[in-house]
C-alpha atoms as a PDB file:
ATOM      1  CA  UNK A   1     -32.529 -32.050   7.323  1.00  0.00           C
ATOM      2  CA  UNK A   2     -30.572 -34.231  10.160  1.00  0.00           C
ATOM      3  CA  UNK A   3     -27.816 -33.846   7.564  1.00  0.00           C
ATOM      4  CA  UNK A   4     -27.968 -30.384   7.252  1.00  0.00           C
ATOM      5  CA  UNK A   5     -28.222 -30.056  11.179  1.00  0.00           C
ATOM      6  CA  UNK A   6     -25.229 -32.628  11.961  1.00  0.00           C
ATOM      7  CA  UNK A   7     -22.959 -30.243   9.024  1.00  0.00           C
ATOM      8  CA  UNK A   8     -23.560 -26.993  10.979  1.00  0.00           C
ATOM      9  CA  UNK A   9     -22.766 -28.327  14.728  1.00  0.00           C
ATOM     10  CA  UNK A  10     -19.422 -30.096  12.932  1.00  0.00           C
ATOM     11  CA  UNK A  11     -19.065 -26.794  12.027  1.00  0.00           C
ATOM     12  CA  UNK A  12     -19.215 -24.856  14.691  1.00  0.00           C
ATOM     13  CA  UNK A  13     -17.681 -27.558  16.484  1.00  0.00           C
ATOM     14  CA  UNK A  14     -14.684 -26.945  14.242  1.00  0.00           C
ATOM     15  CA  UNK A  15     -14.489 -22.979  14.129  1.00  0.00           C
ATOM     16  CA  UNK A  16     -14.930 -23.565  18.179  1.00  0.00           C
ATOM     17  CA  UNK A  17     -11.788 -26.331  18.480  1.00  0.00           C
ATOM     18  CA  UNK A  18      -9.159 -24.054  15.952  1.00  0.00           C
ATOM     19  CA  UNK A  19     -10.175 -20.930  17.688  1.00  0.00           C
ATOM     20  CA  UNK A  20      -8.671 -22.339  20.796  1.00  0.00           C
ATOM     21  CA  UNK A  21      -5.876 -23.818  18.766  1.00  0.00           C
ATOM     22  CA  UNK A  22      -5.041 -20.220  17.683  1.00  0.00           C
ATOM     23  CA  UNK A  23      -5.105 -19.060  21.077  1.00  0.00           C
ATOM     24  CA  UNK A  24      -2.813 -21.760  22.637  1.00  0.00           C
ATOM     25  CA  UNK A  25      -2.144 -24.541  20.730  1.00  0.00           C
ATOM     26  CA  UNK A  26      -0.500 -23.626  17.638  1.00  0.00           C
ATOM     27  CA  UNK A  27       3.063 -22.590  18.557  1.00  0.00           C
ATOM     28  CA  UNK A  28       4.311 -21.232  15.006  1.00  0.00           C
ATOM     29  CA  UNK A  29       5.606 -17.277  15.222  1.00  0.00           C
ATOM     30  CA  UNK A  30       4.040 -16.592  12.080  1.00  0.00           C
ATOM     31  CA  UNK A  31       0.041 -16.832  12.964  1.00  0.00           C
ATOM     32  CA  UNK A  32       0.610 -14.400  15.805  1.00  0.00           C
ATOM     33  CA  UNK A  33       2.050 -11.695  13.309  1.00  0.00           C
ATOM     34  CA  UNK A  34      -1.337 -10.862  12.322  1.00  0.00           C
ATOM     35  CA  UNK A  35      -4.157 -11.017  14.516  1.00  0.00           C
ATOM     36  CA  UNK A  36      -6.447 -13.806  13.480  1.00  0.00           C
ATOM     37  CA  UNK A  37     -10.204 -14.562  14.185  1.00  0.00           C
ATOM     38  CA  UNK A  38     -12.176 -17.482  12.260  1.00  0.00           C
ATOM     39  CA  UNK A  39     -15.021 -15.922  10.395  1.00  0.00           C
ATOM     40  CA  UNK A  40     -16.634 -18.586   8.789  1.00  0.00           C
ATOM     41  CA  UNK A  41     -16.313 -22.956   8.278  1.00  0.00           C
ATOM     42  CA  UNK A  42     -17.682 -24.471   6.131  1.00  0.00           C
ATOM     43  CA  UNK A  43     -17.754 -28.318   5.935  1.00  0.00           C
ATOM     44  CA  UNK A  44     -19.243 -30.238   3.040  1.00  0.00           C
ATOM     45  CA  UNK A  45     -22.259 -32.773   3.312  1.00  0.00           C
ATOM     46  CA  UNK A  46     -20.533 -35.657   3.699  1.00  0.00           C
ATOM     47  CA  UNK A  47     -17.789 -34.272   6.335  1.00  0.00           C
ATOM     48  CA  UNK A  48     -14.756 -35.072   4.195  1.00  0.00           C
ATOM     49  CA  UNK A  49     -13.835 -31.076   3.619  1.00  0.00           C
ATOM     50  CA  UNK A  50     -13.988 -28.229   6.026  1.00  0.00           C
ATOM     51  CA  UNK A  51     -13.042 -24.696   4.675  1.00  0.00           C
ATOM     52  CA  UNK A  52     -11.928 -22.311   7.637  1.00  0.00           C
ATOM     53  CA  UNK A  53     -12.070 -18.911   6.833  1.00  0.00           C
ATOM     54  CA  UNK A  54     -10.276 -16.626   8.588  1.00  0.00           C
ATOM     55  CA  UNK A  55      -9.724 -12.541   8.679  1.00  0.00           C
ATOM     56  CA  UNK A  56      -6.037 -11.020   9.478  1.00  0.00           C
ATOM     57  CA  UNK A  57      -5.585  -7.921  11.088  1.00  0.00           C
ATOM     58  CA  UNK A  58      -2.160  -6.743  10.234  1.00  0.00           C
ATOM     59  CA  UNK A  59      -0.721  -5.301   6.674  1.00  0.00           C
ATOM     60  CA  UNK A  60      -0.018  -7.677   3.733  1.00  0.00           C
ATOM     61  CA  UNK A  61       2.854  -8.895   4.344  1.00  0.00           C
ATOM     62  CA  UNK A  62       1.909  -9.627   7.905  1.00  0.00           C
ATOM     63  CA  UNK A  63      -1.404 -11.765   6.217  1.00  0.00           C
ATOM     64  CA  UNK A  64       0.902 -13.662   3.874  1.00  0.00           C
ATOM     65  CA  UNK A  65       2.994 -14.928   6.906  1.00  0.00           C
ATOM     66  CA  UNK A  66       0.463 -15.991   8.470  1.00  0.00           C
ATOM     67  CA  UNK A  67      -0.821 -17.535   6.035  1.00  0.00           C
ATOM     68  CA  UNK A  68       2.095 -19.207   5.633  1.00  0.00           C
ATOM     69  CA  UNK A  69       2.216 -20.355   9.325  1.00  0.00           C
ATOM     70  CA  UNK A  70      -1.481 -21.599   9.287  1.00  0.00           C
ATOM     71  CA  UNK A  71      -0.924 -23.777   6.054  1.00  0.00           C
ATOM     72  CA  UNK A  72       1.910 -25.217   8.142  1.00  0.00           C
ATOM     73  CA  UNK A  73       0.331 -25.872  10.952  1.00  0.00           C
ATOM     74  CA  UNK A  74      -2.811 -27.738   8.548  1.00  0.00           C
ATOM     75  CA  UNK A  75      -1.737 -31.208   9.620  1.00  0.00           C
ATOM     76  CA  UNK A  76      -1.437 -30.304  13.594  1.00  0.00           C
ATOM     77  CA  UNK A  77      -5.044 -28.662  13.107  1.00  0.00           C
ATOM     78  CA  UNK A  78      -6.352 -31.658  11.342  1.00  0.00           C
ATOM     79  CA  UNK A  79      -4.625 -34.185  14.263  1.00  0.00           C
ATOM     80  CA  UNK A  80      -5.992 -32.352  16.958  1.00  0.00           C
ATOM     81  CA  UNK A  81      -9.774 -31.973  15.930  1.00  0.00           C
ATOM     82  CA  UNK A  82      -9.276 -35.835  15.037  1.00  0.00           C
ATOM     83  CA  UNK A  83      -8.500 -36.273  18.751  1.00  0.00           C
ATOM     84  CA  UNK A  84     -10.995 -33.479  19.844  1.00  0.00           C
ATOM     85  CA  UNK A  85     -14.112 -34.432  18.136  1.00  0.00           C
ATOM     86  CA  UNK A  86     -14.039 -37.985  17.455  1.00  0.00           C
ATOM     87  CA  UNK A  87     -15.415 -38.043  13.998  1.00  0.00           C
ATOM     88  CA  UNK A  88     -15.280 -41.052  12.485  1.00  0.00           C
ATOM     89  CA  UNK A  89     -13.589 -39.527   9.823  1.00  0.00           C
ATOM     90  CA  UNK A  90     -11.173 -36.593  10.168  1.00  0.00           C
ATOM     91  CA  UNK A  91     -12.215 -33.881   7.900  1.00  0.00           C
ATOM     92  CA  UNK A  92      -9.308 -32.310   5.303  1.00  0.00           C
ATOM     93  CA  UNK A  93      -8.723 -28.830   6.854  1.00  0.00           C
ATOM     94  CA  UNK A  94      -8.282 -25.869   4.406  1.00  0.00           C
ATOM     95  CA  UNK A  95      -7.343 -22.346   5.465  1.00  0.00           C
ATOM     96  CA  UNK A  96      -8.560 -19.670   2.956  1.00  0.00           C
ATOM     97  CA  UNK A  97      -8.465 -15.798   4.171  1.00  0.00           C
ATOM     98  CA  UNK A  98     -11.604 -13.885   4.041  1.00  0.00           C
ATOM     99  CA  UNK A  99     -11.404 -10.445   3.238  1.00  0.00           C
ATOM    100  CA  UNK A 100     -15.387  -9.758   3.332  1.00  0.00           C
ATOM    101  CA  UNK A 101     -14.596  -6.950   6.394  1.00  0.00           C
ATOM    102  CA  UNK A 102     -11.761  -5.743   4.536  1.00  0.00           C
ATOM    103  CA  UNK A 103     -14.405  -4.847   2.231  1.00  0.00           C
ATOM    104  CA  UNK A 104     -17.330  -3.771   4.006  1.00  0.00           C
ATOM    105  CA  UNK A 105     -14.839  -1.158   5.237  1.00  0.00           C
ATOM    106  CA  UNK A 106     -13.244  -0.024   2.192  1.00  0.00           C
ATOM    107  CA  UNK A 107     -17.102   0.764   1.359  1.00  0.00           C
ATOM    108  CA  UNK A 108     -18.072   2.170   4.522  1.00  0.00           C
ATOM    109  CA  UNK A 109     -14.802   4.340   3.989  1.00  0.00           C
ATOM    110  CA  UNK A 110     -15.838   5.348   0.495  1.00  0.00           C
ATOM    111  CA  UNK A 111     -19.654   6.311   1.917  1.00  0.00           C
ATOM    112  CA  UNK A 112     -18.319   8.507   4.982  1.00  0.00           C
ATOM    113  CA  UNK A 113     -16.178  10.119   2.550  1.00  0.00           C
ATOM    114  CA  UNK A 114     -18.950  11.006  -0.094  1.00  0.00           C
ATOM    115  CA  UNK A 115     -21.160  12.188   2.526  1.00  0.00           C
ATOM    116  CA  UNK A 116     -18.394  14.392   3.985  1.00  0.00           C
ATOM    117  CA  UNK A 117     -17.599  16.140   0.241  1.00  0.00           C
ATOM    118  CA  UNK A 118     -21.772  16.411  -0.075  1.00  0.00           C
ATOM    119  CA  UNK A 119     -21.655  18.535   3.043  1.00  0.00           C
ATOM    120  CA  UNK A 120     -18.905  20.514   2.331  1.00  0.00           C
ATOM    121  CA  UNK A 121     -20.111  21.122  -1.341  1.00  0.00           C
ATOM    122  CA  UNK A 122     -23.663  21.893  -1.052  1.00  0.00           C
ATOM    123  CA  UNK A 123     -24.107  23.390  -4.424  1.00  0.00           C
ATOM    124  CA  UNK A 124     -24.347  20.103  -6.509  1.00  0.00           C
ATOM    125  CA  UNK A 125     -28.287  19.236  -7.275  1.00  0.00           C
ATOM    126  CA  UNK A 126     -30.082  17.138  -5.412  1.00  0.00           C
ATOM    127  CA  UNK A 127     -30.287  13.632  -7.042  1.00  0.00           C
ATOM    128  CA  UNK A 128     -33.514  12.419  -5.090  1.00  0.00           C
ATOM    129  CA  UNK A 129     -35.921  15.011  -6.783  1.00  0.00           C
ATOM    130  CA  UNK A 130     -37.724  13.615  -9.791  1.00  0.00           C
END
Protein backbone atom coordinates (compact mmCIF):
# COMPACT_ATOMS: atom_id res chain seq x y z
CA UNK A 1 0.00 0.00 0.00
CA UNK A 2 2.92 2.69 0.93
CA UNK A 3 4.01 1.68 -2.58
CA UNK A 4 0.97 2.28 -4.17
CA UNK A 5 0.62 5.68 -2.19
CA UNK A 6 4.39 6.90 -2.87
CA UNK A 7 3.51 5.94 -7.08
CA UNK A 8 0.46 8.27 -7.13
CA UNK A 9 2.06 11.49 -5.26
CA UNK A 10 5.30 10.84 -7.84
CA UNK A 11 2.66 11.10 -10.04
CA UNK A 12 0.97 13.88 -9.48
CA UNK A 13 4.10 15.34 -8.51
CA UNK A 14 5.12 14.80 -12.13
CA UNK A 15 1.85 15.86 -14.11
CA UNK A 16 2.17 19.03 -11.51
CA UNK A 17 6.18 19.85 -12.46
CA UNK A 18 5.58 19.36 -16.69
CA UNK A 19 2.42 21.30 -16.48
CA UNK A 20 4.45 24.24 -15.42
CA UNK A 21 7.15 23.23 -17.84
CA UNK A 22 4.51 23.61 -20.61
CA UNK A 23 3.54 26.85 -19.40
CA UNK A 24 7.06 28.42 -19.12
CA UNK A 25 9.75 26.29 -19.31
CA UNK A 26 9.79 24.54 -22.48
CA UNK A 27 10.79 27.10 -25.14
CA UNK A 28 10.24 24.90 -28.44
CA UNK A 29 7.55 26.69 -31.07
CA UNK A 30 6.10 23.50 -31.77
CA UNK A 31 4.22 22.54 -28.25
CA UNK A 32 2.49 25.91 -28.36
CA UNK A 33 0.91 25.07 -31.88
CA UNK A 34 -1.59 23.03 -30.23
CA UNK A 35 -2.91 23.73 -26.98
CA UNK A 36 -1.75 21.12 -24.53
CA UNK A 37 -3.07 19.97 -21.05
CA UNK A 38 -1.65 16.69 -19.23
CA UNK A 39 -4.50 14.31 -18.74
CA UNK A 40 -3.10 11.52 -17.14
CA UNK A 41 0.78 10.03 -15.67
CA UNK A 42 1.32 7.18 -15.03
CA UNK A 43 4.56 5.94 -13.35
CA UNK A 44 5.37 2.29 -12.81
CA UNK A 45 5.94 0.58 -9.30
CA UNK A 46 9.31 0.85 -9.09
CA UNK A 47 9.61 4.66 -10.45
CA UNK A 48 11.85 3.84 -13.40
CA UNK A 49 8.92 4.81 -16.17
CA UNK A 50 6.46 7.61 -16.14
CA UNK A 51 3.93 7.78 -19.10
CA UNK A 52 2.52 11.46 -19.53
CA UNK A 53 -0.46 11.63 -21.35
CA UNK A 54 -1.43 14.52 -22.85
CA UNK A 55 -4.62 15.93 -25.05
CA UNK A 56 -3.97 18.57 -28.07
CA UNK A 57 -6.34 20.99 -29.01
CA UNK A 58 -5.56 21.99 -32.50
CA UNK A 59 -6.09 19.89 -35.99
CA UNK A 60 -3.74 16.98 -36.90
CA UNK A 61 -1.19 18.38 -38.18
CA UNK A 62 -1.01 20.88 -35.39
CA UNK A 63 -0.95 17.46 -32.80
CA UNK A 64 1.84 15.87 -34.82
CA UNK A 65 4.06 19.03 -34.30
CA UNK A 66 3.66 19.04 -31.17
CA UNK A 67 4.26 15.98 -30.73
CA UNK A 68 7.21 16.39 -32.34
CA UNK A 69 8.31 19.33 -30.09
CA UNK A 70 7.42 17.43 -26.80
CA UNK A 71 9.52 14.26 -27.84
CA UNK A 72 12.27 16.86 -28.26
CA UNK A 73 12.04 18.47 -25.40
CA UNK A 74 11.94 14.57 -23.42
CA UNK A 75 15.47 15.01 -22.13
CA UNK A 76 14.92 18.83 -20.79
CA UNK A 77 11.62 17.35 -19.08
CA UNK A 78 13.46 14.46 -17.64
CA UNK A 79 16.56 17.03 -16.34
CA UNK A 80 14.32 19.30 -14.81
CA UNK A 81 12.00 16.94 -12.68
CA UNK A 82 15.54 15.33 -11.76
CA UNK A 83 16.37 18.75 -10.30
CA UNK A 84 12.70 19.43 -9.16
CA UNK A 85 11.85 16.39 -7.26
CA UNK A 86 14.90 14.87 -6.05
CA UNK A 87 14.18 11.28 -6.72
CA UNK A 88 16.79 9.20 -6.22
CA UNK A 89 16.34 8.01 -9.48
CA UNK A 90 15.11 10.10 -12.42
CA UNK A 91 12.23 8.44 -13.99
CA UNK A 92 12.38 7.81 -18.14
CA UNK A 93 9.74 10.35 -19.37
CA UNK A 94 7.42 9.21 -22.25
CA UNK A 95 4.93 11.47 -24.00
CA UNK A 96 1.97 9.51 -25.54
CA UNK A 97 -1.25 11.66 -26.75
CA UNK A 98 -4.53 10.76 -25.34
CA UNK A 99 -7.37 11.08 -27.44
CA UNK A 100 -10.04 9.69 -24.74
CA UNK A 101 -11.97 13.44 -25.07
CA UNK A 102 -11.54 13.33 -28.64
CA UNK A 103 -13.72 10.47 -28.22
CA UNK A 104 -16.14 11.09 -25.65
CA UNK A 105 -17.04 13.91 -28.07
CA UNK A 106 -17.22 12.23 -31.27
CA UNK A 107 -19.92 10.12 -29.17
CA UNK A 108 -21.58 12.84 -27.52
CA UNK A 109 -21.72 14.33 -31.18
CA UNK A 110 -23.18 11.14 -32.60
CA UNK A 111 -25.98 11.05 -29.49
CA UNK A 112 -27.10 14.86 -29.95
CA UNK A 113 -27.38 14.07 -33.47
CA UNK A 114 -29.63 10.87 -33.12
CA UNK A 115 -31.76 12.54 -30.71
CA UNK A 116 -32.16 15.56 -33.04
CA UNK A 117 -33.29 13.11 -36.27
CA UNK A 118 -35.71 11.18 -33.44
CA UNK A 119 -37.41 14.51 -32.94
CA UNK A 120 -37.67 15.57 -36.23
CA UNK A 121 -38.87 12.04 -37.42
CA UNK A 122 -41.39 11.03 -34.99
CA UNK A 123 -42.94 8.32 -37.00
CA UNK A 124 -40.30 5.52 -36.38
CA UNK A 125 -41.64 2.98 -33.44
CA UNK A 126 -40.77 3.29 -30.24
CA UNK A 127 -37.92 0.84 -29.32
CA UNK A 128 -38.55 0.86 -25.41
CA UNK A 129 -42.05 -0.90 -25.62
CA UNK A 130 -41.85 -4.64 -25.15
Amino acid sequence: MATDRRVARVSESIRREVSQMLMNGIKDDRVGTGMVSITDVAVSGDLQHAKIFVSIYGDDDAKAETMEGLTSATSYVRRELGKRLQLRRTPEVIFAEDRSIERGDKVLNLISRLSQERKEDPEEPDTDEE
